[in-house]
PDB file of N, CA and C in Angstrom:
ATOM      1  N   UNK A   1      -6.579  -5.287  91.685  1.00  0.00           N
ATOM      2  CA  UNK A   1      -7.948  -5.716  91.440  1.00  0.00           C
ATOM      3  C   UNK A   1      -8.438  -5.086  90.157  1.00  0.00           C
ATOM      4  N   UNK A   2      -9.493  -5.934  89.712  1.00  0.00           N
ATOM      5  CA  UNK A   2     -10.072  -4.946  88.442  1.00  0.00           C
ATOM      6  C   UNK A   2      -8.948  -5.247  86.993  1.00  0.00           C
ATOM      7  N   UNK A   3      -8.600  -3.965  86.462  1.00  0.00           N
ATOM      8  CA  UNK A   3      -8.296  -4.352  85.172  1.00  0.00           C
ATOM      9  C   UNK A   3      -6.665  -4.734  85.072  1.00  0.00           C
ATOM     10  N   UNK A   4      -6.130  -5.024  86.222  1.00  0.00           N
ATOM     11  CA  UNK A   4      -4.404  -4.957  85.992  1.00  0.00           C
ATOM     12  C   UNK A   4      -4.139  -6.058  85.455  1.00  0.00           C
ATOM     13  N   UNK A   5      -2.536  -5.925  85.164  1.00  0.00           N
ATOM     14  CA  UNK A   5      -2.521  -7.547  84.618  1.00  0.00           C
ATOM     15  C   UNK A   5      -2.010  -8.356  85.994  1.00  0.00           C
ATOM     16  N   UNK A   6      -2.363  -9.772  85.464  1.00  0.00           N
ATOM     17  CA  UNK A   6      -2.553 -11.036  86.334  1.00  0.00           C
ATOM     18  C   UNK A   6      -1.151 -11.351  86.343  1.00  0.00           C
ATOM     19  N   UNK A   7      -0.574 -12.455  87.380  1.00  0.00           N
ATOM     20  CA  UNK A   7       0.379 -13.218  87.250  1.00  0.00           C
ATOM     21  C   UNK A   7       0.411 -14.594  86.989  1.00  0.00           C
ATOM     22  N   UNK A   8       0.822 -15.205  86.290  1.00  0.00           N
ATOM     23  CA  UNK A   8       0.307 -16.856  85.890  1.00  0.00           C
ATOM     24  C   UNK A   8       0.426 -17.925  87.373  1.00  0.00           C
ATOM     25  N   UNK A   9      -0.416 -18.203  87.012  1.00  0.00           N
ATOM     26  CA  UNK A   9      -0.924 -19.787  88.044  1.00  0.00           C
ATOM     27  C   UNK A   9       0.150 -20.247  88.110  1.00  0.00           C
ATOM     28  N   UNK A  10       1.097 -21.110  89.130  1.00  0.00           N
ATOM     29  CA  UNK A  10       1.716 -22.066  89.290  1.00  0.00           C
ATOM     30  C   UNK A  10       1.263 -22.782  90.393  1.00  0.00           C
ATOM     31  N   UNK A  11       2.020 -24.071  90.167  1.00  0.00           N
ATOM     32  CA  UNK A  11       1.450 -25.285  91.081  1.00  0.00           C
ATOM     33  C   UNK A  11       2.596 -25.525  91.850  1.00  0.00           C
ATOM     34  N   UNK A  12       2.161 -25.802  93.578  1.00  0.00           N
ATOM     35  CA  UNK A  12       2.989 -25.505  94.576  1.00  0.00           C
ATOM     36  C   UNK A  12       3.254 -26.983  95.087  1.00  0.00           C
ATOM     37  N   UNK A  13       4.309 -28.077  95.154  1.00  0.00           N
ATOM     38  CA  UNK A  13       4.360 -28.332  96.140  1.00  0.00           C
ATOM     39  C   UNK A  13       4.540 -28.999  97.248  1.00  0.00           C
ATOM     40  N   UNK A  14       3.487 -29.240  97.872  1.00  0.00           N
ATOM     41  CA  UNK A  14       3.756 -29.149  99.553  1.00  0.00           C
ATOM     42  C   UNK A  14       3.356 -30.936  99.769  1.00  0.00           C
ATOM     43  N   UNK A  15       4.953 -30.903 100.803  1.00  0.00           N
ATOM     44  CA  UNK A  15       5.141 -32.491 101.578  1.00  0.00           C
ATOM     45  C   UNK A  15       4.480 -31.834 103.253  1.00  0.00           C
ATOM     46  N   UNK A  16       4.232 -33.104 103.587  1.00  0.00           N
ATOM     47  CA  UNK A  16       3.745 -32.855 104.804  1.00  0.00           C
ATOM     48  C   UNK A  16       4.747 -33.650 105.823  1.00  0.00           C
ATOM     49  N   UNK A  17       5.404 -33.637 106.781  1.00  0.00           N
ATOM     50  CA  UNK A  17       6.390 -33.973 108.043  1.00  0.00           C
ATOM     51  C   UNK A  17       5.859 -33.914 109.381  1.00  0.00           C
ATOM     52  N   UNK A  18       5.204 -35.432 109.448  1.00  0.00           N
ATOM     53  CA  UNK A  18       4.990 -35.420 110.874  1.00  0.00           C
ATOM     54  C   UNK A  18       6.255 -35.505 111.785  1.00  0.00           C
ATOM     55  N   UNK A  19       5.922 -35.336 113.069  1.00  0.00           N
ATOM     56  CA  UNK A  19       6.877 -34.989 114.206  1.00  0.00           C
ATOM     57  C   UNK A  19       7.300 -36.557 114.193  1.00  0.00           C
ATOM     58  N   UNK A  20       8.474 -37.119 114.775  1.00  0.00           N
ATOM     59  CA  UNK A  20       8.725 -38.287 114.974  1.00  0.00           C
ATOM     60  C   UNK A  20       7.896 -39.041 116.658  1.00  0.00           C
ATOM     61  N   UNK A  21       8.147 -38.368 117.576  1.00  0.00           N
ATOM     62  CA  UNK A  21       7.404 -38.002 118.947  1.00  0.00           C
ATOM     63  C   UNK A  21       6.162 -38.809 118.884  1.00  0.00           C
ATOM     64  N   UNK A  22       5.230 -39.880 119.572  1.00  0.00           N
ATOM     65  CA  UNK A  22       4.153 -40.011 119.417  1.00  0.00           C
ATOM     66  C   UNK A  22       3.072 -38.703 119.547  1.00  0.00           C
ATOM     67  N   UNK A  23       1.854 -38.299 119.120  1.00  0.00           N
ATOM     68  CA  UNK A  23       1.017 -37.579 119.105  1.00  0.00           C
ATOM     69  C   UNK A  23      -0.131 -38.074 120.926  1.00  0.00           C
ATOM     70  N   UNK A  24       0.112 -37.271 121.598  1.00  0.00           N
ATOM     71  CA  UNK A  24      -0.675 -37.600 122.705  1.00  0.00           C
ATOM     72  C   UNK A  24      -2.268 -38.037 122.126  1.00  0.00           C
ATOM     73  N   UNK A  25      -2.965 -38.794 123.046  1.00  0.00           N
ATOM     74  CA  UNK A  25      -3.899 -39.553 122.438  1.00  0.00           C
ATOM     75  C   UNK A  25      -4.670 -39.916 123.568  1.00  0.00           C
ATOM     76  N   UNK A  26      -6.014 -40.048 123.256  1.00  0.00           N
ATOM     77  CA  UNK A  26      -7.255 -40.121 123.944  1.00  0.00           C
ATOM     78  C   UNK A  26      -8.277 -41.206 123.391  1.00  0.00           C
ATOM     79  N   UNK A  27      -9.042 -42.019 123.564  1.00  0.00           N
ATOM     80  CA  UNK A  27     -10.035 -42.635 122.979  1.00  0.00           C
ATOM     81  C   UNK A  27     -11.351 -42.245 123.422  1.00  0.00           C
ATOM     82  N   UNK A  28     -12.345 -42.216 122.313  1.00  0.00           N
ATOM     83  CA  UNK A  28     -13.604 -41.503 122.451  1.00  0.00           C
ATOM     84  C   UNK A  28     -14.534 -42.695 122.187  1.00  0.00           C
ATOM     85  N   UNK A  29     -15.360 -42.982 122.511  1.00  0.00           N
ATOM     86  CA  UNK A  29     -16.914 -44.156 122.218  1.00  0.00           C
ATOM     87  C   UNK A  29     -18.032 -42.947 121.706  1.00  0.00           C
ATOM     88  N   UNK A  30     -18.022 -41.735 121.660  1.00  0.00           N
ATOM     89  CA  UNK A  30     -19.399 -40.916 121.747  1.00  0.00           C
ATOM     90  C   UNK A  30     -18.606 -39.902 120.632  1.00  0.00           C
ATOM     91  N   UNK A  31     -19.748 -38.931 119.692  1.00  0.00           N
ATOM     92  CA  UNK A  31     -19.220 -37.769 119.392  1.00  0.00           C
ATOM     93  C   UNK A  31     -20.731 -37.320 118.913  1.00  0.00           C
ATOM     94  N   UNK A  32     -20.547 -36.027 119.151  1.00  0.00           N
ATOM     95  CA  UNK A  32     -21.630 -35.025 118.957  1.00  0.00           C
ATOM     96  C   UNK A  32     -21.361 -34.049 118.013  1.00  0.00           C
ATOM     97  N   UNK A  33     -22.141 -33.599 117.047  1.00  0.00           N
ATOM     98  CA  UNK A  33     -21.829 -33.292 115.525  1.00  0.00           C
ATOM     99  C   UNK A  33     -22.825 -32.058 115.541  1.00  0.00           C
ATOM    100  N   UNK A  34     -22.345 -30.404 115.393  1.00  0.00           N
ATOM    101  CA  UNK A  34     -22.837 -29.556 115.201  1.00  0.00           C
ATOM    102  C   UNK A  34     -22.261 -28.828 114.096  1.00  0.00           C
ATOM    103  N   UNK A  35     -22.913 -27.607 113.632  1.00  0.00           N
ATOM    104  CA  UNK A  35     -22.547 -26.810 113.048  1.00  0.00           C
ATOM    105  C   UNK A  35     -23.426 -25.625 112.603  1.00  0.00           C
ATOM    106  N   UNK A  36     -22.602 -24.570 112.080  1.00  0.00           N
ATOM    107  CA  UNK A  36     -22.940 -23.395 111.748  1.00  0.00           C
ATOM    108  C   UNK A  36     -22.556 -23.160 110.187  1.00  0.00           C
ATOM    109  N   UNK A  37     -23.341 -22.022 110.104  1.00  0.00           N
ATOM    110  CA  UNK A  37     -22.927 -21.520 108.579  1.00  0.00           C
ATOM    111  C   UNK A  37     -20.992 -21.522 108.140  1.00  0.00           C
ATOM    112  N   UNK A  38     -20.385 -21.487 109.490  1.00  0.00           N
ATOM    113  CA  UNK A  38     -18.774 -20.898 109.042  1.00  0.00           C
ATOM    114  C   UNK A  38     -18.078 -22.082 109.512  1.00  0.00           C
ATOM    115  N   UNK A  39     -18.625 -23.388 110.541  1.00  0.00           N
ATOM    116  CA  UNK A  39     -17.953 -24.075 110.818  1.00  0.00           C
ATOM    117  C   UNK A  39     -18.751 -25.388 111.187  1.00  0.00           C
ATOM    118  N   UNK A  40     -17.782 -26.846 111.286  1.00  0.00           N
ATOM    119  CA  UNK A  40     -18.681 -27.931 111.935  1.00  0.00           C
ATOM    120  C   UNK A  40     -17.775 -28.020 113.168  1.00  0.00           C
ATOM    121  N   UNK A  41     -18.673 -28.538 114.470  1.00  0.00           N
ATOM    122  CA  UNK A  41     -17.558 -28.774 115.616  1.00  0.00           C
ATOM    123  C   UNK A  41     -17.890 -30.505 115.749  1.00  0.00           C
ATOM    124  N   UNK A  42     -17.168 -31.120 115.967  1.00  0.00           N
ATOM    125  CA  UNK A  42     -16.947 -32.199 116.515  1.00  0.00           C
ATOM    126  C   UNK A  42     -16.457 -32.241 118.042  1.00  0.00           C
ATOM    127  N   UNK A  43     -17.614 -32.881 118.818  1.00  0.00           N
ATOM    128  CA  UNK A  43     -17.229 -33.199 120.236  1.00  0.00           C
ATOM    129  C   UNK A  43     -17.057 -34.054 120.927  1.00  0.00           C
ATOM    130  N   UNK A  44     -16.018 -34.754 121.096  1.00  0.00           N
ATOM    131  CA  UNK A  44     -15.839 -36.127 121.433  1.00  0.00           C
ATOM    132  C   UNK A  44     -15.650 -36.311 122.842  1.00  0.00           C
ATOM    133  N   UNK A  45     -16.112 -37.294 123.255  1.00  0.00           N
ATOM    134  CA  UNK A  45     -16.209 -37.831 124.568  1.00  0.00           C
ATOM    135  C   UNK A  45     -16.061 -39.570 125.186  1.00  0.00           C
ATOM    136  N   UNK A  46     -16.029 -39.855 126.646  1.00  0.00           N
ATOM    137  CA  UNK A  46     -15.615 -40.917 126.693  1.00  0.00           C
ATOM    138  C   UNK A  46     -17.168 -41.161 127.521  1.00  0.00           C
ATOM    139  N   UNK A  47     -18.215 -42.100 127.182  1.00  0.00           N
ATOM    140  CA  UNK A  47     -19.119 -42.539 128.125  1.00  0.00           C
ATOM    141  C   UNK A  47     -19.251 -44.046 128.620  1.00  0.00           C
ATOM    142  N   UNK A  48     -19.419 -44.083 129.696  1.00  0.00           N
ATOM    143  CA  UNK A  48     -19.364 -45.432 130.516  1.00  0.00           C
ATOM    144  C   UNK A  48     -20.715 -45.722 130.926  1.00  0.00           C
ATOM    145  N   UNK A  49     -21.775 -46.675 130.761  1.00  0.00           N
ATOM    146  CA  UNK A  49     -22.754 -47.076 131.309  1.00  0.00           C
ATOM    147  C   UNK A  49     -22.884 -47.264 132.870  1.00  0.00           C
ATOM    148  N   UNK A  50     -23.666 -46.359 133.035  1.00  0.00           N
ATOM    149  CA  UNK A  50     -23.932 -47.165 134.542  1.00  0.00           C
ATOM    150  C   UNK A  50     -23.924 -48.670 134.749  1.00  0.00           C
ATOM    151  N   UNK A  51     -23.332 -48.970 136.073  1.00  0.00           N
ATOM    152  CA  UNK A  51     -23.360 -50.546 136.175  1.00  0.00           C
ATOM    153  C   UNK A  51     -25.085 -51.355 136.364  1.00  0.00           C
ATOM    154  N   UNK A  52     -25.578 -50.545 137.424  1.00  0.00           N
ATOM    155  CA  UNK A  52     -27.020 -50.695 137.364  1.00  0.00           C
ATOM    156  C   UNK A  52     -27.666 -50.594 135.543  1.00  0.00           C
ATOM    157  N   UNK A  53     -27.640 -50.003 134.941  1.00  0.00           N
ATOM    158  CA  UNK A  53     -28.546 -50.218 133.648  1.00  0.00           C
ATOM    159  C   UNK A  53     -27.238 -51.247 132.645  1.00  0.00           C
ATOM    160  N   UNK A  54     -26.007 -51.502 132.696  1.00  0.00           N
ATOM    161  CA  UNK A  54     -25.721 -52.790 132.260  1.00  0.00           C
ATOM    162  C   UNK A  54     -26.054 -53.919 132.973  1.00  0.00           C
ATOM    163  N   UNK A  55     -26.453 -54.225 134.002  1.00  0.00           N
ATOM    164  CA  UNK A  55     -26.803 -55.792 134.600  1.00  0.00           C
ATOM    165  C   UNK A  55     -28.522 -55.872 134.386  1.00  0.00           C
ATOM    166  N   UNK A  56     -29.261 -54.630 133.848  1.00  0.00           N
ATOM    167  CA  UNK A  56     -30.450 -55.032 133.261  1.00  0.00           C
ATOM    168  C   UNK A  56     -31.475 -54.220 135.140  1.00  0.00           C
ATOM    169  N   UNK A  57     -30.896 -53.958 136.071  1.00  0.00           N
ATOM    170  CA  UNK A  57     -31.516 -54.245 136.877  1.00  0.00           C
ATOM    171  C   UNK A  57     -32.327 -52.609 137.238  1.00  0.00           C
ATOM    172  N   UNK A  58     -32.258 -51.823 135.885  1.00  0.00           N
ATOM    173  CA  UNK A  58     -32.987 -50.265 136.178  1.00  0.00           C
ATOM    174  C   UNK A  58     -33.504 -50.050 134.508  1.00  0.00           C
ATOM    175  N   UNK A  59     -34.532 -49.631 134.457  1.00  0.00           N
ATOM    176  CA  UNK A  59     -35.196 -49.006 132.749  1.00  0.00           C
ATOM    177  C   UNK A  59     -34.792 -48.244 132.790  1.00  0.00           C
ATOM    178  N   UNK A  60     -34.250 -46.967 133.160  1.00  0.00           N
ATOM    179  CA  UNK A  60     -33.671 -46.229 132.337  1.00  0.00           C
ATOM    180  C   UNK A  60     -32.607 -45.626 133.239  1.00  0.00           C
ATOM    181  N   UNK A  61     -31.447 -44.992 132.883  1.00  0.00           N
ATOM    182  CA  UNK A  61     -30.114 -44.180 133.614  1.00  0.00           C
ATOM    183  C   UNK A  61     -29.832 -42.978 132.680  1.00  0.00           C
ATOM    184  N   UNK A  62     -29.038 -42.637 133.848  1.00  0.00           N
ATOM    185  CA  UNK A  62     -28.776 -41.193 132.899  1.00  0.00           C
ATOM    186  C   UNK A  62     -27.157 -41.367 133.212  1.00  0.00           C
ATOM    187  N   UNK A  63     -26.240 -41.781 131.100  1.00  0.00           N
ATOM    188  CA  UNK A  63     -25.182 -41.463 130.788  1.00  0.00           C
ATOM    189  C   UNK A  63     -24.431 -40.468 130.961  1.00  0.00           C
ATOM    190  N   UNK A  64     -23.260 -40.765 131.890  1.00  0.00           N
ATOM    191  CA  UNK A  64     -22.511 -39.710 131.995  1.00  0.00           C
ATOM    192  C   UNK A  64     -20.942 -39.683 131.041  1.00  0.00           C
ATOM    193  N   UNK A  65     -21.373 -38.388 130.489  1.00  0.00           N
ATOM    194  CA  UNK A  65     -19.830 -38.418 129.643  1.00  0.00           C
ATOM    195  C   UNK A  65     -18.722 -37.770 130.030  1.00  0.00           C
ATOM    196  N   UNK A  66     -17.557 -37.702 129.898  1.00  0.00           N
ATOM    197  CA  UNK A  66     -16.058 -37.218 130.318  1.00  0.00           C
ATOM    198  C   UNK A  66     -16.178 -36.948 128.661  1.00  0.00           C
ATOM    199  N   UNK A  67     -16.295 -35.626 128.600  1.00  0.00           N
ATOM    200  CA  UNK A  67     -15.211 -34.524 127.622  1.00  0.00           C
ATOM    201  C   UNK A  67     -13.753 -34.582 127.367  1.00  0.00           C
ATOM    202  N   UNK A  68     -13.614 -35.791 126.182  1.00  0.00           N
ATOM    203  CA  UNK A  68     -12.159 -35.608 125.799  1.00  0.00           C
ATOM    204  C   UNK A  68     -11.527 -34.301 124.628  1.00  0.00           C
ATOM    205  N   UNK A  69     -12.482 -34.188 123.567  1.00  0.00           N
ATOM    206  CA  UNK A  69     -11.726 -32.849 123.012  1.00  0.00           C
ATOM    207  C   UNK A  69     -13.183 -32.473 122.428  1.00  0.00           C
ATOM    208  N   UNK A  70     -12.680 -31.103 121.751  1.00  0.00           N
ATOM    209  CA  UNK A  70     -13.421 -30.333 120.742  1.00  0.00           C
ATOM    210  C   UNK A  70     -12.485 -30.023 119.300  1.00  0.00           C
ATOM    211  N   UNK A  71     -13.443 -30.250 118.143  1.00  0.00           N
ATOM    212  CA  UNK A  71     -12.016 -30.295 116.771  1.00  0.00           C
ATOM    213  C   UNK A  71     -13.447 -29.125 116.507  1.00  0.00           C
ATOM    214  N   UNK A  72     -12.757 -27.850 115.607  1.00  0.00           N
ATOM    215  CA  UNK A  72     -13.797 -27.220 115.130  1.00  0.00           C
ATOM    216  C   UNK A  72     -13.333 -27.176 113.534  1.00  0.00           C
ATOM    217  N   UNK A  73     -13.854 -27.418 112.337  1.00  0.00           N
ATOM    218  CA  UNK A  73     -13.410 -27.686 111.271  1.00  0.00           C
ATOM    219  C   UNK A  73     -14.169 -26.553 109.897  1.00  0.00           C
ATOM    220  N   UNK A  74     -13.489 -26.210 108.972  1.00  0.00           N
ATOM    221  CA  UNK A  74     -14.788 -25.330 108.544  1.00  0.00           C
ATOM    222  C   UNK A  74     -15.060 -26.364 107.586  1.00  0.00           C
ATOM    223  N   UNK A  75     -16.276 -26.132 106.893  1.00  0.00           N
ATOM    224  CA  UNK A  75     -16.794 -26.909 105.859  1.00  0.00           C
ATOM    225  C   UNK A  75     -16.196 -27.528 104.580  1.00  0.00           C
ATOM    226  N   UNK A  76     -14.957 -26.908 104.156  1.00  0.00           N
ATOM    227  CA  UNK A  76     -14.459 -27.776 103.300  1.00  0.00           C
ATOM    228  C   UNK A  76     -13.978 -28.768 104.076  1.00  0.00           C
ATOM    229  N   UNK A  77     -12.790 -28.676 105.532  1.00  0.00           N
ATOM    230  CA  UNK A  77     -12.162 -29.482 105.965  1.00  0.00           C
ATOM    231  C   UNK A  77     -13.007 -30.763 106.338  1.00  0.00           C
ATOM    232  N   UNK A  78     -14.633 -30.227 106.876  1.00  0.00           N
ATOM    233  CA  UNK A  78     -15.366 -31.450 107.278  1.00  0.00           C
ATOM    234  C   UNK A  78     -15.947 -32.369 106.283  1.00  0.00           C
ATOM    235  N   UNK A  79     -15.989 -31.760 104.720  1.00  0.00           N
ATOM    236  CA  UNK A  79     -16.043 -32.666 103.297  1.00  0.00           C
ATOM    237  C   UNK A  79     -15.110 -33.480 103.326  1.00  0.00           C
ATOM    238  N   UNK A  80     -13.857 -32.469 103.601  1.00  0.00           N
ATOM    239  CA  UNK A  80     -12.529 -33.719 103.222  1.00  0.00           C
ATOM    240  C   UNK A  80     -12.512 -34.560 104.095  1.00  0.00           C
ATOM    241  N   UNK A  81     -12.841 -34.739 105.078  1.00  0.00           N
ATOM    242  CA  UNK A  81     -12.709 -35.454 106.362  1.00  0.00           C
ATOM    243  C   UNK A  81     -13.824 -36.400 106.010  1.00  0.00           C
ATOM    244  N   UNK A  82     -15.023 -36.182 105.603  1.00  0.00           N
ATOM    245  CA  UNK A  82     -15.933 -37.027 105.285  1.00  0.00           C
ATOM    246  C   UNK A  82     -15.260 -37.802 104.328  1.00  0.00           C
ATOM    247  N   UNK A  83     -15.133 -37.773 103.279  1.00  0.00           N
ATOM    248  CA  UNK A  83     -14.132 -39.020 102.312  1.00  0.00           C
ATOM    249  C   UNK A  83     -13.191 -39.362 103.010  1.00  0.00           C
ATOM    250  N   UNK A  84     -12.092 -38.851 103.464  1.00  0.00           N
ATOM    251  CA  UNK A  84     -11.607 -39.794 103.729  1.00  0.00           C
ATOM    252  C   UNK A  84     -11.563 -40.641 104.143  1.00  0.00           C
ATOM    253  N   UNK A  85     -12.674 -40.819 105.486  1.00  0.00           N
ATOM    254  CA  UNK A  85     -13.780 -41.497 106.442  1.00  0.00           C
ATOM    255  C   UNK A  85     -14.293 -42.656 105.705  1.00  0.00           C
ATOM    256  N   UNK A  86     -15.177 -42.238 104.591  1.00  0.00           N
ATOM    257  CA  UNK A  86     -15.531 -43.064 103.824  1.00  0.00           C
ATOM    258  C   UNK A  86     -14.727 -43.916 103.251  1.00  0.00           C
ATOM    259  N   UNK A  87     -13.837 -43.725 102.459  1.00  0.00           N
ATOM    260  CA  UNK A  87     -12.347 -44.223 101.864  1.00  0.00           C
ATOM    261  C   UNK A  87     -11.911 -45.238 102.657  1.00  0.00           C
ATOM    262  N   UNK A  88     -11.926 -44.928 104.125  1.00  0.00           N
ATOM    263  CA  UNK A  88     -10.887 -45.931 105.533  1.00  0.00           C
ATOM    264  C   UNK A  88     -12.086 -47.199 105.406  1.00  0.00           C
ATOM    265  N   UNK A  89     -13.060 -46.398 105.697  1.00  0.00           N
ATOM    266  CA  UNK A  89     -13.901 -47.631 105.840  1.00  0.00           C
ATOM    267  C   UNK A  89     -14.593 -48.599 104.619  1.00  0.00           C
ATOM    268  N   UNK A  90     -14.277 -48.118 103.990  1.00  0.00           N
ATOM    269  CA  UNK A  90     -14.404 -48.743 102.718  1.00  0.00           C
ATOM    270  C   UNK A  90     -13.417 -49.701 102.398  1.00  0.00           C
ATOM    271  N   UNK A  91     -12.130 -49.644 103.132  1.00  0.00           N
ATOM    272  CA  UNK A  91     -10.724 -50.174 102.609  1.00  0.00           C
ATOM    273  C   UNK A  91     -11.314 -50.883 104.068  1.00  0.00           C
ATOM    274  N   UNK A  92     -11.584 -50.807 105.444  1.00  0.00           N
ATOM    275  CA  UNK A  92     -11.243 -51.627 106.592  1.00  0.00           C
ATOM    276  C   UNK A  92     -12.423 -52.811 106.053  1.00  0.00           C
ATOM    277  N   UNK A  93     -13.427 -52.684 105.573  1.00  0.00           N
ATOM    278  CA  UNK A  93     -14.758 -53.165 105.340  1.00  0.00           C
ATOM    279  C   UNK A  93     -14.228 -54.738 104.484  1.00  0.00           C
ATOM    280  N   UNK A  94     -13.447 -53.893 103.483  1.00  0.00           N
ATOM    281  CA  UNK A  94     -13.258 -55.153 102.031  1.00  0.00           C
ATOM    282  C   UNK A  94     -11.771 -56.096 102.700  1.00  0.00           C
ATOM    283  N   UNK A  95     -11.273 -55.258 103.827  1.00  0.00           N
ATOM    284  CA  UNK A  95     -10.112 -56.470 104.799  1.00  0.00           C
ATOM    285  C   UNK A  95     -10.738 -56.742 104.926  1.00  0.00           C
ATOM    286  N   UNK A  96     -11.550 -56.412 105.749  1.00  0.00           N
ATOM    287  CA  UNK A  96     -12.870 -57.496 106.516  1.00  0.00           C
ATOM    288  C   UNK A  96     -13.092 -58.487 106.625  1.00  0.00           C
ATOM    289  N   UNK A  97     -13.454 -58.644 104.969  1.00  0.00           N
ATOM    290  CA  UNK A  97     -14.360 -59.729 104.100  1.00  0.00           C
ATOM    291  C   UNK A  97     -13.075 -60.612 104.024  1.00  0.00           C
ATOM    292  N   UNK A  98     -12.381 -60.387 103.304  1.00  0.00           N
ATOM    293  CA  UNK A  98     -10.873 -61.036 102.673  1.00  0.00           C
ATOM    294  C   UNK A  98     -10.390 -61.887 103.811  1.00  0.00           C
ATOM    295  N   UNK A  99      -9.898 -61.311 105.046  1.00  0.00           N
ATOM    296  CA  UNK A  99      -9.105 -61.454 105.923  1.00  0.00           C
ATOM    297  C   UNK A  99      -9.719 -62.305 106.766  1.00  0.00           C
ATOM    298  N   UNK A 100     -10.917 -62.390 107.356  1.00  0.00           N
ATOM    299  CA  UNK A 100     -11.977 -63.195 107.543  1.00  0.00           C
ATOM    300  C   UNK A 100     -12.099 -62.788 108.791  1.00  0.00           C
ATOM    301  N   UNK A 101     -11.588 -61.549 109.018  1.00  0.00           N
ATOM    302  CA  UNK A 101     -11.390 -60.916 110.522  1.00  0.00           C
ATOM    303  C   UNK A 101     -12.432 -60.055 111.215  1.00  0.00           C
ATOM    304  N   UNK A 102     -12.490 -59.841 112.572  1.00  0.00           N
ATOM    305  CA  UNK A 102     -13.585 -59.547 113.277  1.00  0.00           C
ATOM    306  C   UNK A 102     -14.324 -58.322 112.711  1.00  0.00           C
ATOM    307  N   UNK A 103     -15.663 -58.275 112.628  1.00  0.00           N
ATOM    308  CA  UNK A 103     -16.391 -56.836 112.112  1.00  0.00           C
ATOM    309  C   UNK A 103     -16.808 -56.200 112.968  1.00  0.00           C
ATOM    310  N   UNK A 104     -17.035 -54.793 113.158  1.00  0.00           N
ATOM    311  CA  UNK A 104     -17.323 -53.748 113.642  1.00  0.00           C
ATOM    312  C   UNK A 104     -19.007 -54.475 113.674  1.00  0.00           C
ATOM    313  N   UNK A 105     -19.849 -53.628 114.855  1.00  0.00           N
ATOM    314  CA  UNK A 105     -21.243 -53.096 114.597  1.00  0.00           C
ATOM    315  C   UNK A 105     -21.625 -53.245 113.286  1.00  0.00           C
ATOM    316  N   UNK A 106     -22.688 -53.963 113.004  1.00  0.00           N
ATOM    317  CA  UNK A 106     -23.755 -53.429 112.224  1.00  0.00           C
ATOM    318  C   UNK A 106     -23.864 -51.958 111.541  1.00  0.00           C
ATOM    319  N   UNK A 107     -24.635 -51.338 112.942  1.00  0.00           N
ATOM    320  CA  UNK A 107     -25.104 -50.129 113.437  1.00  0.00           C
ATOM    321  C   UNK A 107     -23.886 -49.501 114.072  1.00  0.00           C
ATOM    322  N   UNK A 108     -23.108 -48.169 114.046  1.00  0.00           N
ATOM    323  CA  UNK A 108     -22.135 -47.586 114.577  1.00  0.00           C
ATOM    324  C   UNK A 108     -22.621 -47.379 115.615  1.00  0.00           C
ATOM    325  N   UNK A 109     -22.125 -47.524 116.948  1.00  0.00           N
ATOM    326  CA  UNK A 109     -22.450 -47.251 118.166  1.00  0.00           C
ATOM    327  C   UNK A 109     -21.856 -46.431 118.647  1.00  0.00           C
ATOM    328  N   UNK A 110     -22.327 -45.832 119.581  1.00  0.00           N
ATOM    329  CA  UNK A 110     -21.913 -44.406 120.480  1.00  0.00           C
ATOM    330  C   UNK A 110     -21.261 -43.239 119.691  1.00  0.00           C
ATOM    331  N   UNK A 111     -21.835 -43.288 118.597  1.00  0.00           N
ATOM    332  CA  UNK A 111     -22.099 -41.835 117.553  1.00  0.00           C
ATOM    333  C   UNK A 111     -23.237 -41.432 117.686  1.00  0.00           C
ATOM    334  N   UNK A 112     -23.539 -39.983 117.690  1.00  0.00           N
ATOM    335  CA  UNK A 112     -24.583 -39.061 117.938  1.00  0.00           C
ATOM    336  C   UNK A 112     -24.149 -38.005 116.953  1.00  0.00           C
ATOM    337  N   UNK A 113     -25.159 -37.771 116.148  1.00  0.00           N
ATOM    338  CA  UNK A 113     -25.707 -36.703 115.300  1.00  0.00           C
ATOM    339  C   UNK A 113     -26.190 -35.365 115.753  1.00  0.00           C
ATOM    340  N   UNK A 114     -26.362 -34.034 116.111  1.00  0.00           N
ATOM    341  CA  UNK A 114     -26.986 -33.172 116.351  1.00  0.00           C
ATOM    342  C   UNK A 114     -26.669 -31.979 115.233  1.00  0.00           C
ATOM    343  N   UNK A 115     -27.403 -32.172 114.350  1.00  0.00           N
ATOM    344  CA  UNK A 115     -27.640 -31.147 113.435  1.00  0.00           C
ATOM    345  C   UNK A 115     -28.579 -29.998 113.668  1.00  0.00           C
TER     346      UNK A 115
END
């Protein structure tokens, strides 16, 4: 530290090797978005409507969710994760159009924010 001498910069690198094996897998409709000064957590879940408040026949129910995971990410990883996000959907968006194929929501559904 301080006044010694340095060693020169080099550039490293690195391939990435996924497993051949499928990756076990879950599907989520819901995620809940927190964070702290050192980290963001992502909490994903599976929620099913009550049958009573889908046939219209109650004003209001109370959603129950099944807890599929927790990802905790620190803040650069949740930047990078944000572009790339952006990037996918930016590329699924302009198939979209082209392809003449079915579109997502408007409005993203069963995403939740809690900042």
């Amino acid at each position: 530290m301080g006044d010694g001498p340095t060693s020169p910069t080099r550039n490293v690198s690195v391939s990435l090797e996924w497993p051949a094996e499928p990756f076990p897998g879950a599907y989520a409709n819901i995620v809940a978005v927190t964070h702290t000064p050192w980290d963001f957590v992502l909490q994903f879940g599976y929620a099913v409507p009550p049958a009573a408040a889908a046939n219209g026949s109650v004003d209001s129910a109370t959603l129950q969710i099944r807890p599929i995971s927790l990802l905790s990410l620190s803040p650069l990883a949740a930047k990078q994760l944000h572009e790339l996000l952006a990037e996918q959907i930016r590329l699924y968006s302009a198939a979209s159009e082209t392809e003449g194929s079915a579109q997502g929501p408007e409005e993203p559904g069963g995403t939740q924010s809690d900042t």
